[in-house]
Each structure stands twice: as structure tokens, then as C-alpha cells.
N, C-alpha and C. Protein backbone atom coordinates (compact mmCIF):
# COMPACT_ATOMS: atom_id res chain seq x y z
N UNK A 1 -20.74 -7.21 8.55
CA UNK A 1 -19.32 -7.04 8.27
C UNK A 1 -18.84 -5.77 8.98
N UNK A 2 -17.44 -5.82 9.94
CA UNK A 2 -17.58 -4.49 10.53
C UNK A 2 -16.21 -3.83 9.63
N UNK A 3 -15.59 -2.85 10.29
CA UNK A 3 -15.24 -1.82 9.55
C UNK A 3 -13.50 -2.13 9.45
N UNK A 4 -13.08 -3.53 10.81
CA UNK A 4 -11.81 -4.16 10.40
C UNK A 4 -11.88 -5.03 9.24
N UNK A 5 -12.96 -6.05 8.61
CA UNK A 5 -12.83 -6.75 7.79
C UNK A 5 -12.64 -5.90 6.64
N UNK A 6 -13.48 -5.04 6.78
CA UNK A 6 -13.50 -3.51 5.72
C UNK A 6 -11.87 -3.64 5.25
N UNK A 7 -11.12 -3.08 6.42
CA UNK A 7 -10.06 -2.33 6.02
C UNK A 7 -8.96 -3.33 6.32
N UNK A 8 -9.05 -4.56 6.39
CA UNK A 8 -8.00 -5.88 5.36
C UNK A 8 -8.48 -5.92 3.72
N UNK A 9 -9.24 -5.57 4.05
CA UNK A 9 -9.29 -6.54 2.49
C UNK A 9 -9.06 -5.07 1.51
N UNK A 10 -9.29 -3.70 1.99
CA UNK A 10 -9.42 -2.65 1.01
C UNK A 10 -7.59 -2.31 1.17
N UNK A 11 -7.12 -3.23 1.82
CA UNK A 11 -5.73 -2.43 2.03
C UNK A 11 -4.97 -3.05 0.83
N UNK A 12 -5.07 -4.11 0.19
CA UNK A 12 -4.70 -4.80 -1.15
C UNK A 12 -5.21 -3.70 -2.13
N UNK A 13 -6.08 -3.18 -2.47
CA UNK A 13 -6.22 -2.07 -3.71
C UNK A 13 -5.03 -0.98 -3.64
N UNK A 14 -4.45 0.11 -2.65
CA UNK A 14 -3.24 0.35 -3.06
C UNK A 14 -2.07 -0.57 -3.12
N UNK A 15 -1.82 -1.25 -2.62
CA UNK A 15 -0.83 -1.96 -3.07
C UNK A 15 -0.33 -2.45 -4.50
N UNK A 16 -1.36 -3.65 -4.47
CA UNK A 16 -1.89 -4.19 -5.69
C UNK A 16 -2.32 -3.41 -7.13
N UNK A 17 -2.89 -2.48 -7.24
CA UNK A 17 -3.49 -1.07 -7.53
C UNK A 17 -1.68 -0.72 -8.24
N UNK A 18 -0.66 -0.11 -7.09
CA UNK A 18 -0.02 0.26 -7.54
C UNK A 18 1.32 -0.56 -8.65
N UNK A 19 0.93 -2.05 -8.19
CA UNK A 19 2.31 -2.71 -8.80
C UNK A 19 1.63 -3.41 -9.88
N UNK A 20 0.32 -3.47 -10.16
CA UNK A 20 0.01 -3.99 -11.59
C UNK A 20 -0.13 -2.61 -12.37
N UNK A 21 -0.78 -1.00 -12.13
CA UNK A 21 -0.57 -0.03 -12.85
C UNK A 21 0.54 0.31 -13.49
N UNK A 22 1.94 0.15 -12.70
CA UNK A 22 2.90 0.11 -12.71
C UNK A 22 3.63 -0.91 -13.99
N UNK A 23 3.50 -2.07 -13.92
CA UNK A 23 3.26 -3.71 -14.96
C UNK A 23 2.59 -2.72 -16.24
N UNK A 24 1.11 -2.38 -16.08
CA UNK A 24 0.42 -2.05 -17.50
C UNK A 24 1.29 -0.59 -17.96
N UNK A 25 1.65 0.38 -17.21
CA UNK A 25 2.40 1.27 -17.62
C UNK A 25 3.50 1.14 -18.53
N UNK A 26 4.42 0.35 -18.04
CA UNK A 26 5.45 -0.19 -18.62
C UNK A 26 5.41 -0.80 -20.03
N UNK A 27 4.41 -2.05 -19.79
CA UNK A 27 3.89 -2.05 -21.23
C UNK A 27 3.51 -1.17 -22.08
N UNK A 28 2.60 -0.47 -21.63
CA UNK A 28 1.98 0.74 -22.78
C UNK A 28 3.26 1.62 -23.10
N UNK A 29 4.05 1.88 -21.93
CA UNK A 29 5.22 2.55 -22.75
C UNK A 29 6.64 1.68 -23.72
N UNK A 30 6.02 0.66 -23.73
CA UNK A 30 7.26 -0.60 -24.34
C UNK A 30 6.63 -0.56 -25.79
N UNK A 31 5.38 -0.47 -25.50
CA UNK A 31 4.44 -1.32 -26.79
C UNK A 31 3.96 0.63 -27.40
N UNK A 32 4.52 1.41 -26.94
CA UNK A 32 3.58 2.88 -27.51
C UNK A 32 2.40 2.81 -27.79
N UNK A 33 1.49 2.12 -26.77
CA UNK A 33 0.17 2.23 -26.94
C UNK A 33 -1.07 3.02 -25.69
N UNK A 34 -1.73 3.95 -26.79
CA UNK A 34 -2.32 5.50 -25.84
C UNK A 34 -2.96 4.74 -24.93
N UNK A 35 -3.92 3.54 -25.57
CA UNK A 35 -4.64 2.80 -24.66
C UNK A 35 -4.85 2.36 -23.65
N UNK A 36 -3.37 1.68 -23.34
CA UNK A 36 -2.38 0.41 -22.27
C UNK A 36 -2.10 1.38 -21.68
N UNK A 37 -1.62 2.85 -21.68
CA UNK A 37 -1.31 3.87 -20.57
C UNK A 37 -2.30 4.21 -20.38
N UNK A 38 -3.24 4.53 -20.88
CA UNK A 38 -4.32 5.30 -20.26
C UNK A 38 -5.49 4.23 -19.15
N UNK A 39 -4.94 3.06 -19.73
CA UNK A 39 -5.73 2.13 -18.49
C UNK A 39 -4.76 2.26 -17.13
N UNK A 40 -3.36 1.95 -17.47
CA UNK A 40 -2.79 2.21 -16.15
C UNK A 40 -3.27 3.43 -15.41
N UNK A 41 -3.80 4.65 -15.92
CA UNK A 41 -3.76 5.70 -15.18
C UNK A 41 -4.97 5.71 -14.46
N UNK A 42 -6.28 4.36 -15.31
CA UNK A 42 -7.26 4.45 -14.79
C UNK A 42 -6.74 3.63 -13.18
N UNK A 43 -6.15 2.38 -13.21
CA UNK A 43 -5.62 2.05 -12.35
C UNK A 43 -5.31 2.25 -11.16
N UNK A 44 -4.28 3.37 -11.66
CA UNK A 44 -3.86 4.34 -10.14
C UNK A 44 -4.96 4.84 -9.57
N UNK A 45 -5.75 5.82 -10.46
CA UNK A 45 -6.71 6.31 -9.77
C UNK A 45 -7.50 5.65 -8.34
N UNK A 46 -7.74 4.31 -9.23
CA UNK A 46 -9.07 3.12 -8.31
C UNK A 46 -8.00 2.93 -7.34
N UNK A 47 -6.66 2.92 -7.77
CA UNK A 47 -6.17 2.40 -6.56
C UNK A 47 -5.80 3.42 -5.41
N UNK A 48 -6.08 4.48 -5.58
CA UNK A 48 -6.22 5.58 -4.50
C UNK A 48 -7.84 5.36 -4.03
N UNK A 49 -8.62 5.53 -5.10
CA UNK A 49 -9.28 5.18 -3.81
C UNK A 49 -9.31 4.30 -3.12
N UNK A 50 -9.12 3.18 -3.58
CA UNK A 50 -8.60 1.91 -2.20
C UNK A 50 -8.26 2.36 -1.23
N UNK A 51 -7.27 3.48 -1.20
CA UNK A 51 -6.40 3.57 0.23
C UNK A 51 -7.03 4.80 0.75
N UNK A 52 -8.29 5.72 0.15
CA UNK A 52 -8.78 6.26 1.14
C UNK A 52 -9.64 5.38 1.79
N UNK A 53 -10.06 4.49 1.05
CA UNK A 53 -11.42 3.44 1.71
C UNK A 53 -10.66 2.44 3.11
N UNK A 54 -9.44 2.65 3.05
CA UNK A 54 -7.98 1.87 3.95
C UNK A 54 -7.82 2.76 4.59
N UNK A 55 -8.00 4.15 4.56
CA UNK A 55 -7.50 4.66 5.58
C UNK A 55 -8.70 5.16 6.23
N UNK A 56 -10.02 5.33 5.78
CA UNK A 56 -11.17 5.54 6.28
C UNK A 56 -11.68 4.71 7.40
N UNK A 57 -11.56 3.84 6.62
CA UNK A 57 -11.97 2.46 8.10
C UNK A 57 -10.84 2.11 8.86
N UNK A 58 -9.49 2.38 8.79
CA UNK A 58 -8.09 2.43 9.65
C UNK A 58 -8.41 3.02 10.99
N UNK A 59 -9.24 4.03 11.48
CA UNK A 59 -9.77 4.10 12.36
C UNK A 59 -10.62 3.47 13.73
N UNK A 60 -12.09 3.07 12.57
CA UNK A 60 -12.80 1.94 13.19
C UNK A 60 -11.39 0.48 13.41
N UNK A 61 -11.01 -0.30 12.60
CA UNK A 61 -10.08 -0.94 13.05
C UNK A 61 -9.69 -0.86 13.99
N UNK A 62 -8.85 0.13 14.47
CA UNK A 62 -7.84 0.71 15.26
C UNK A 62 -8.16 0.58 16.95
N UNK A 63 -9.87 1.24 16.66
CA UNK A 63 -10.55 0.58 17.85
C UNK A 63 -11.09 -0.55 18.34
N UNK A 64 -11.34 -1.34 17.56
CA UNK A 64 -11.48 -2.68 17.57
C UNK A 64 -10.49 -3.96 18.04
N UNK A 65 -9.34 -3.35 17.48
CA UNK A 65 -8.18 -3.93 18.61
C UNK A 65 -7.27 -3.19 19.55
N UNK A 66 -7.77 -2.20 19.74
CA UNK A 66 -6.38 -1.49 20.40
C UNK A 66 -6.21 -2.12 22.00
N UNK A 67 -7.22 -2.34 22.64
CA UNK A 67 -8.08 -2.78 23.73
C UNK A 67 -7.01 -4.12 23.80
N UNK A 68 -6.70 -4.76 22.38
CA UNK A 68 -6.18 -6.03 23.11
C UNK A 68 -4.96 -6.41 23.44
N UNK A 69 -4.54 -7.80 24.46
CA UNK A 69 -2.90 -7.42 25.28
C UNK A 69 -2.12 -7.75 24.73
N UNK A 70 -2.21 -8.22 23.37
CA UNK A 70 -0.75 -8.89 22.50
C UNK A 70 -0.47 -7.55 21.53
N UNK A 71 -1.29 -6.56 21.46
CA UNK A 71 -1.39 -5.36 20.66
C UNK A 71 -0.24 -3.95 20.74
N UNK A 72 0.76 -3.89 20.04
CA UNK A 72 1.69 -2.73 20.78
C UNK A 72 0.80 -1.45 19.81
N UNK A 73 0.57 -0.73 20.92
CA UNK A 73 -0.01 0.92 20.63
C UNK A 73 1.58 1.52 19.66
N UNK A 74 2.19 1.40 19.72
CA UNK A 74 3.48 1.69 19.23
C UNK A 74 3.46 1.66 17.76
N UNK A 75 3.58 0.43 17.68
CA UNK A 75 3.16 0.15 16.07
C UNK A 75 1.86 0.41 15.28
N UNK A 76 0.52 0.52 16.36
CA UNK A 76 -0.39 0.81 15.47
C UNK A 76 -0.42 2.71 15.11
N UNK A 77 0.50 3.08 16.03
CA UNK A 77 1.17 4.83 15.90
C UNK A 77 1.81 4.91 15.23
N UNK A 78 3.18 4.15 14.86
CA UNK A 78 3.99 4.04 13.46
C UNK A 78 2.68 4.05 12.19
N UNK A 79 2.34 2.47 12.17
CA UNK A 79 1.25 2.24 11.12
C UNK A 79 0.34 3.43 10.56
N UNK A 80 0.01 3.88 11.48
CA UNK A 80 -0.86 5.30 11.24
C UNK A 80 -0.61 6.45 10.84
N UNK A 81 0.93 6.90 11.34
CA UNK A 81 1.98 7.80 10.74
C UNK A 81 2.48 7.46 9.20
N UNK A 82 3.08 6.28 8.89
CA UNK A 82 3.39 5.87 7.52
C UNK A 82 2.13 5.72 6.64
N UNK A 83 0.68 5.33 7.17
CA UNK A 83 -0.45 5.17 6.16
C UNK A 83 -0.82 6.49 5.92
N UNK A 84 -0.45 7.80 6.31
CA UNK A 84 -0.96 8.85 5.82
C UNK A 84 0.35 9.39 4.89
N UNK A 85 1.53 8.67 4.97
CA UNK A 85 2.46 9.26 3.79
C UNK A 85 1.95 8.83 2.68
N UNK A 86 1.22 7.44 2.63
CA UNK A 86 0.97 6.63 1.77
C UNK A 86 -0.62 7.26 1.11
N UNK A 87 -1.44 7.42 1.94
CA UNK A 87 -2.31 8.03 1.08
C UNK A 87 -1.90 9.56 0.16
N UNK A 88 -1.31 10.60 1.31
CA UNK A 88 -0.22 11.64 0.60
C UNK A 88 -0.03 11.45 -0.73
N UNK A 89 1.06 10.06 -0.88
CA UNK A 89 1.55 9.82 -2.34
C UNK A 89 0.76 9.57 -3.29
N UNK A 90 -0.39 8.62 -3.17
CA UNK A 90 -1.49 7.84 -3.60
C UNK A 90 -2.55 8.93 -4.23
N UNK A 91 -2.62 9.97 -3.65
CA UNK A 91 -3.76 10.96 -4.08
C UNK A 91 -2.72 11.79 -5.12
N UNK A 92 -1.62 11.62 -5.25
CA UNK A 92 -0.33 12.95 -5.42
C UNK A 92 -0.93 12.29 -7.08
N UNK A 93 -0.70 10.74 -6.84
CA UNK A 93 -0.77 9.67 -8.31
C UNK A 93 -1.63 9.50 -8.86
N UNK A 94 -3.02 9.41 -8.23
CA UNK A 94 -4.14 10.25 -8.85
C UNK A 94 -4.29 11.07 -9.49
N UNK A 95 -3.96 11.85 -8.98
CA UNK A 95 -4.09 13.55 -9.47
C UNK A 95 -3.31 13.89 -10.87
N UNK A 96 -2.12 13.67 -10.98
CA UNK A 96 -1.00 13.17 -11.84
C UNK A 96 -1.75 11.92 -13.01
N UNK A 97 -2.07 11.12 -12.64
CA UNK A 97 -3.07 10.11 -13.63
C UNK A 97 -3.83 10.60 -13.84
N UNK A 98 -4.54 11.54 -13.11
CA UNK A 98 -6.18 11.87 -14.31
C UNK A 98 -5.38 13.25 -14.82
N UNK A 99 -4.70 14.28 -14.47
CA UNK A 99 -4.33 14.94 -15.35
C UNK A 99 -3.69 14.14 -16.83
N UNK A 100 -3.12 13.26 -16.60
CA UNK A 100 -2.50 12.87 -18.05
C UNK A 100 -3.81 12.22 -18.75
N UNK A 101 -4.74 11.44 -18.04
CA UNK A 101 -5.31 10.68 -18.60
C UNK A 101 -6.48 11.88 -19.61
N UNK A 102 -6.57 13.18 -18.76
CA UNK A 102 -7.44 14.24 -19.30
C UNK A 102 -6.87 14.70 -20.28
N UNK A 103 -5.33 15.08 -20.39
CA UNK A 103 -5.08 15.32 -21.98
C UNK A 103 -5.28 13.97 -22.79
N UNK A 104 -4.66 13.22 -22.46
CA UNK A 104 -4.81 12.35 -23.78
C UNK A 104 -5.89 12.21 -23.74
N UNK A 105 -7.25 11.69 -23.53
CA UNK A 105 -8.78 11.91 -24.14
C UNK A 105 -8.61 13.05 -25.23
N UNK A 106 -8.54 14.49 -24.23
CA UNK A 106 -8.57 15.71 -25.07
C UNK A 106 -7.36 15.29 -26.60
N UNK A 107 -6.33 14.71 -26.71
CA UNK A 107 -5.41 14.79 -27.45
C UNK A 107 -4.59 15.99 -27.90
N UNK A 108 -4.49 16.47 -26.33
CA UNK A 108 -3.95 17.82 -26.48
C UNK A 108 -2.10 16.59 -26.02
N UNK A 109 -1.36 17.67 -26.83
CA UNK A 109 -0.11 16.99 -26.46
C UNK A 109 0.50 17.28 -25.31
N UNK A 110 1.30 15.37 -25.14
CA UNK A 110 1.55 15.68 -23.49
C UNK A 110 2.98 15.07 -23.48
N UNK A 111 4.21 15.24 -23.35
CA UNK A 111 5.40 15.22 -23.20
C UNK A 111 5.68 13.30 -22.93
N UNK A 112 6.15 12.78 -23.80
CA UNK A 112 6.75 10.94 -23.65
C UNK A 112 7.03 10.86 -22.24
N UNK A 113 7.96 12.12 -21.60
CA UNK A 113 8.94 11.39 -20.39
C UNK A 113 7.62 11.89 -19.31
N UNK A 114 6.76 12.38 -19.37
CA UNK A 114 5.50 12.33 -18.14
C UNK A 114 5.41 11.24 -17.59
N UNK A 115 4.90 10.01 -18.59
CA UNK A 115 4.80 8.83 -18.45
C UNK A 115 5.72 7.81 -17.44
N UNK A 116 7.52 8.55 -17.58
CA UNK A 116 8.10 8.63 -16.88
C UNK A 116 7.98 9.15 -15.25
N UNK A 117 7.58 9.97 -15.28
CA UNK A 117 6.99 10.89 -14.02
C UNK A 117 5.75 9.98 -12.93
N UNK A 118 5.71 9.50 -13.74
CA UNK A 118 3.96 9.09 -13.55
C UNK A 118 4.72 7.53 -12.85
N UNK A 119 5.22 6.87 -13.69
CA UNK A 119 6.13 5.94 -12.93
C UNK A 119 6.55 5.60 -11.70
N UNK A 120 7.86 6.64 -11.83
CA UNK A 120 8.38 7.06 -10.73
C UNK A 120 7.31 7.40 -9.74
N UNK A 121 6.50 8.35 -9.68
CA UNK A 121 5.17 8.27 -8.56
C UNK A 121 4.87 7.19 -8.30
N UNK A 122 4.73 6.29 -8.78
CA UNK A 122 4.05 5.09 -9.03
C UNK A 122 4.65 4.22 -7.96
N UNK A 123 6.14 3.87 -8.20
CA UNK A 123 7.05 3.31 -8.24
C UNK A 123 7.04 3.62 -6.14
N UNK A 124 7.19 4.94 -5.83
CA UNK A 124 7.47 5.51 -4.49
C UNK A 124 5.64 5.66 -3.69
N UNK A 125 5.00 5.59 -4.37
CA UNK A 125 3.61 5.23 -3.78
C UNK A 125 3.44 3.79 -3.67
N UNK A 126 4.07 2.35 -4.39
CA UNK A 126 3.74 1.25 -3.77
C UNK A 126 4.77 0.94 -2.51
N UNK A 127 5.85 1.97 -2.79
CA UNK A 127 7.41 1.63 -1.78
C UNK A 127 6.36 1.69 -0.38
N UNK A 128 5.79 3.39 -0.39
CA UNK A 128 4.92 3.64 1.26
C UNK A 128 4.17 2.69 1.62
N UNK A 129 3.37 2.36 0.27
CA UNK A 129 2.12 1.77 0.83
C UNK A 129 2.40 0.13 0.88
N UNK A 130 3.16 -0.20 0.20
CA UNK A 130 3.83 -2.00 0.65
C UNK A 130 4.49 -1.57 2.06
N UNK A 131 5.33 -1.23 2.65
CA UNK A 131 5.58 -0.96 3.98
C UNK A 131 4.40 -0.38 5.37
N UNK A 132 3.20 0.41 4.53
CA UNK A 132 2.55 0.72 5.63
C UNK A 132 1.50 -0.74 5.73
N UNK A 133 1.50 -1.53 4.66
CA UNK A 133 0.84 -2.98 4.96
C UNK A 133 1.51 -3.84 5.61
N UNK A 134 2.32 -3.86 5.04
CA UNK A 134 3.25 -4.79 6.46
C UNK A 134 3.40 -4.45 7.61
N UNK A 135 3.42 -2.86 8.18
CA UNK A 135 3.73 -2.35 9.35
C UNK A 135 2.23 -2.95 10.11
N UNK A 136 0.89 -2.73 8.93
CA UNK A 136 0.03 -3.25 9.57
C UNK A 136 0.11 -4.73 10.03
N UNK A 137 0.44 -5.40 8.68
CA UNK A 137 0.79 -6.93 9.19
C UNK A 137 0.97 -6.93 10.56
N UNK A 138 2.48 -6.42 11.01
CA UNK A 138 3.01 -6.76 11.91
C UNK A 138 2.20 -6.45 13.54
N UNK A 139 0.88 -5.53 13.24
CA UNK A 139 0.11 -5.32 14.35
C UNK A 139 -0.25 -6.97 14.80
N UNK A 140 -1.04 -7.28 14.48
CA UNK A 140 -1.81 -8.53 14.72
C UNK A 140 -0.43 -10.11 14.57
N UNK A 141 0.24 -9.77 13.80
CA UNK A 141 1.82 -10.68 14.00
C UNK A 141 2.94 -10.39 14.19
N UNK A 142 3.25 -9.71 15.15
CA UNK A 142 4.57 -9.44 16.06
C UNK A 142 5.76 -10.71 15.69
N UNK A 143 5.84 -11.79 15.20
CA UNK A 143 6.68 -11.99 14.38
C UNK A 143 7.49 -12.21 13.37
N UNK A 144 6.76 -11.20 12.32
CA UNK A 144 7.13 -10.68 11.49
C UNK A 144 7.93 -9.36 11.41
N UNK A 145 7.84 -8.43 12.90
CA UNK A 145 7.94 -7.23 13.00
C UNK A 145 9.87 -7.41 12.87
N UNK A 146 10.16 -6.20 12.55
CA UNK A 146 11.56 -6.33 12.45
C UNK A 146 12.40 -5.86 13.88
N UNK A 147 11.59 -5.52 15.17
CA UNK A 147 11.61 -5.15 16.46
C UNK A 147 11.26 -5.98 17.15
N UNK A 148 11.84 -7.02 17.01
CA UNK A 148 11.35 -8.46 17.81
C UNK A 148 12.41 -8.58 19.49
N UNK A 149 11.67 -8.98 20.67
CA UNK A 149 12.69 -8.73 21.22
C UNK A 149 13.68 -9.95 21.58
N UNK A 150 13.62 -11.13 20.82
CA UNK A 150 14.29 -11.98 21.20
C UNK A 150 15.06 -12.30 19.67
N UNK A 151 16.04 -12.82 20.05
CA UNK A 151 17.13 -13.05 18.94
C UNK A 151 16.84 -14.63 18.46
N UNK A 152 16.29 -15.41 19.47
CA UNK A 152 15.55 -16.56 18.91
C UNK A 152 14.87 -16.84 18.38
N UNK A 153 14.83 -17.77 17.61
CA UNK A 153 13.35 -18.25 16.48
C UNK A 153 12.63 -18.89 17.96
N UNK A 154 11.13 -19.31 17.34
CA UNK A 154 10.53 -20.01 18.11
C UNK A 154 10.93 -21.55 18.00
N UNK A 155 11.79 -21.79 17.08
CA UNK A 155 11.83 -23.40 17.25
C UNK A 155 12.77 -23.80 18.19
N UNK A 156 14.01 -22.43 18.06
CA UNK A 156 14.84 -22.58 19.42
C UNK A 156 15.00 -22.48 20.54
N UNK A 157 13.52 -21.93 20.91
CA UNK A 157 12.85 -21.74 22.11
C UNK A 157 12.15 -23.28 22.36
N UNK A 158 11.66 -23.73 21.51
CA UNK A 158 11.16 -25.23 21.33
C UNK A 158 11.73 -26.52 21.79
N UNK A 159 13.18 -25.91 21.32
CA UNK A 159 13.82 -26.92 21.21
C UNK A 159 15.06 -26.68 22.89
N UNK A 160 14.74 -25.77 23.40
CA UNK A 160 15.52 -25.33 24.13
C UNK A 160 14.77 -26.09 25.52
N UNK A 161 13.33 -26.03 25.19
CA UNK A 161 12.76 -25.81 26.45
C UNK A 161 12.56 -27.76 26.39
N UNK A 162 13.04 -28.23 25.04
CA UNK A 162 12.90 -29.80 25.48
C UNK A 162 14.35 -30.32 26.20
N UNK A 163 15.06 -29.61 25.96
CA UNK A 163 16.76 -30.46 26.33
C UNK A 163 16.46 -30.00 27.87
N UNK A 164 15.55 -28.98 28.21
CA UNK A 164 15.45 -28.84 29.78
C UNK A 164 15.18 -30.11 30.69
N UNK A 165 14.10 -30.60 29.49
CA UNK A 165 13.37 -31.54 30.64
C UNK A 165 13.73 -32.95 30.82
């Protein structure tokens, strides 16, 4: 297995990571239960590391296709620029989750609207990291990219190139 299969499949743990932590958060703060938050926070955590394990092998990847001619260096330079905001945020939410998750074990008291806080992190760490997956998407499928250079679909290219003949 080399180090691109690696880093498709580890790039779903922040994402994913962040919008079901996010789901169990909500609950635990709907339902006031220490439990249901404190799993979300375990959550975030795993899901940072996902995205160092995504941005670790983002490298090896990187070389593995850069070499090829349907490949814009452009975007895998965007991609690479936005995946380090995204880890940025991702470790920020970590850090922020095991601090809360360390008082409440301790049951030292910790302020309702944190939980809030913790959210909102939450909330702007899946925004980066759902966009720096798609930016990846769009490496390997250029038509998805929102920098496409033709204003045509392909079917109207399809269909264009039959009324020719």
C-alpha cells in the first residue's frame, strides 16, 4: 500500500471526524449529558489526528502524481496551502477538546458556553478541511474544479461535435 492510498482514505477522518463530533456535541449539549460531550471531544481529537496522518503522507502523494500531464501544479499548491490552515484549526480543536475533556474527568468546573467555543472551532475546522478535500478532489478531477476553462458541459461538447458530422 503506498503513501497516496494512505492519504485518500486518512483524508475522511478530519472531515468526517469533524461533522459527526460536531452531531454528538450538539446532542450532549441538547440532552445535558457530561458523557455525549465528552465523547465528542474524544472525537475531535482522533479526528486531528486523521489530518496529521493526511497531511503526513500529502507529501509522498504529491510526488506520486505531480509528474503527471492532466495534473495542474497550481492546484496541488493551493491544496497544500489550504491543508495546512486546516491542520492549524484541527490541532487548535484538539487542544481545546482535551483541555475541556481534562477538566471534566477532573470535575473541576468548566463554563456551559465553552462547549459553545468548542463548536464554533468545530464548526470552522470542518469549513477548511471540507474545502481542502475537495480542492484535493479537484487534483485528480478537473471537472469538478470551480476554474474550469470552458463554459461547456461535456455533453455539449458531445453533442456539438455530432451536429458537425
Amino acid at each position: 500500500m503506498d503513501y497516496t492510498y494512505v492519504h485518500l482514505l486518512a483524508n475522511t477522518v478530519p472531515v468526517l471526524g469533524s461533522v459527526i463530533g460536531m452531531i454528538v456535541l450538539g446532542i450532549g449539549i441538547y440532552n445535558e449529558s457530561k458523557a455525549t460531550i465528552n465523547a465528542s471531544y474524544i472525537i475531535f481529537i482522533f479526528g486531528a489526528l486523521g489530518a496529521g496522518i493526511t497531511y503526513y503522507t500529502g507529501k509522498w502523494a504529491e510526488e506520486s502524481i505531480k509528474n503527471y500531464s492532466d495534473i495542474s501544479l497550481a492546484t496541488i499548491e493551493q491544496h497544500k496551502f489550504i491543508a495546512e490552515g486546516a491542520l492549524v484549526t484541527l490541532i487548535i480543536l484538539a487542544l481545546v477538546s482535551a483541555y475541556a475533556l481534562w477538566y471534566s474527568v477532573k470535575k473541576y468546573p468548566l463554563s456551559r458556553n465553552f462547549n459553545y467555543v468548542v463548536l464554533a472551532v468545530a464548526f470552522v475546522s470542518f469549513a477548511i478541511s471540507a474545502a481542502t478535500a475537495g480542492l484535493g478532489f479537484s487534483i485528480r478531477h478537473p471537472e469538478v474544479s470551480p476554474q474550469q476553462e470552458s463554459n461547456e458541459s461535456p455533453m455539449e461538447e458531445v453533442q456539438y461535435e455530432e451536429m458537425k458530422e
